[in-house]
Protein backbone atom coordinates (compact mmCIF):
# COMPACT_ATOMS: atom_id res chain seq x y z
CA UNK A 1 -12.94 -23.90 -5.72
CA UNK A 2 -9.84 -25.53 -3.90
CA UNK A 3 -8.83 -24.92 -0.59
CA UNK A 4 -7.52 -21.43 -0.38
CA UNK A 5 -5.48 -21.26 3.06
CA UNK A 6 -3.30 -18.04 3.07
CA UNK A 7 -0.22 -16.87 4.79
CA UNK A 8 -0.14 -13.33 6.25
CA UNK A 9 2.92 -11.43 4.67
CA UNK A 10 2.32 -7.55 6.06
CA UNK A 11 -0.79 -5.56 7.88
CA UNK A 12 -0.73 -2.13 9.06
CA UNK A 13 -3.49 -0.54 10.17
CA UNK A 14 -5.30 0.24 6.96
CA UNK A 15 -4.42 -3.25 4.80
CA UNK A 16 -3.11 -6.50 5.14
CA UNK A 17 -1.68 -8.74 2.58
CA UNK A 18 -1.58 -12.40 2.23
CA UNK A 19 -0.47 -15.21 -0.22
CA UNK A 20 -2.86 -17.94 -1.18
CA UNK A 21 -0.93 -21.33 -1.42
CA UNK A 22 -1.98 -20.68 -5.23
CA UNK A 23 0.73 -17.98 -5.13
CA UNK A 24 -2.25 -15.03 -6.01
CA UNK A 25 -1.57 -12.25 -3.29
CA UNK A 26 -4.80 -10.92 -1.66
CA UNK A 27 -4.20 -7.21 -0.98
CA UNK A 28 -7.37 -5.65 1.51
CA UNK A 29 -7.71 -2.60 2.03
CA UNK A 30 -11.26 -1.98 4.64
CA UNK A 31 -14.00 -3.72 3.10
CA UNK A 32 -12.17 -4.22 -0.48
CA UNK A 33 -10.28 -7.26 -1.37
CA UNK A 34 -7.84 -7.06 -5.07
CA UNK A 35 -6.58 -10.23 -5.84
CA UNK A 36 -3.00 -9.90 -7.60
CA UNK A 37 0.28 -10.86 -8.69
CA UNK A 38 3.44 -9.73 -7.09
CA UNK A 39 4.14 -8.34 -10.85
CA UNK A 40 1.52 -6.28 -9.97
CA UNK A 41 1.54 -5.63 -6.10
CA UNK A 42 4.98 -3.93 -6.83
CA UNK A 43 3.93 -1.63 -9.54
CA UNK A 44 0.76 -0.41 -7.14
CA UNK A 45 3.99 -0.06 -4.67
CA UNK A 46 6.00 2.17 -6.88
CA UNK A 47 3.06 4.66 -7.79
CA UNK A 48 2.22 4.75 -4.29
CA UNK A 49 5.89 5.66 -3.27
CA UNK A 50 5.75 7.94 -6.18
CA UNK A 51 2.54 9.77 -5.69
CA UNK A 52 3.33 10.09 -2.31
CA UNK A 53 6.50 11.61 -2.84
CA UNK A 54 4.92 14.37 -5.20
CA UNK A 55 2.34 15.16 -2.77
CA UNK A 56 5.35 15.78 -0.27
CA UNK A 57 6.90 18.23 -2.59
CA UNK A 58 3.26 19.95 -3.60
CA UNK A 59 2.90 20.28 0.16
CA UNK A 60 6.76 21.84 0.78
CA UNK A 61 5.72 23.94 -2.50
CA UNK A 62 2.87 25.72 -1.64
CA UNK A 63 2.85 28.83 0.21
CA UNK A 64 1.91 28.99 3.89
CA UNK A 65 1.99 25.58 4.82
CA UNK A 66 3.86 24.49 7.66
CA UNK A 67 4.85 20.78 7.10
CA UNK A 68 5.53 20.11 11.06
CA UNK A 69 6.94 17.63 12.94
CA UNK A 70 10.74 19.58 13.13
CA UNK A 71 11.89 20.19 16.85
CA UNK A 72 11.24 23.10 18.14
């Protein structure tokens, strides 16, 4: 293997991603590493968006729940 230095690119508290001068993105998330192409990274960004969004309407939906957070 070549050498494999990497530039950070984002990290939050839960996952970090960096580029590999090979141009393969390393997205880790706790103990798991995915290697991946941007191709890629952005499709696992639009399900994520998009999943999120539906549990954000099944939460508004369902009777009961108080989604918080408004001023009081």
């Amino acid at each position: 293997m070549g050498d494999c230095s990497r530039t950070l690119l984002a990290e939050t508290t839960h996952c970090r991603i960096e580029r590999c001068r090979c141009g393969v993105l390393h997205l880790t998330v706790g103990p798991l590493t995915l290697r991946t192409t941007p191709e890629v990274l952005r499709s696992l960004g639009h399900a994520a968006s998009d999943a999120l969004a539906t549990l954000a309407l099944d939460a508004f939906a369902a009777p009961g729940r108080h989604l918080g957070g408004g001023a009081s």
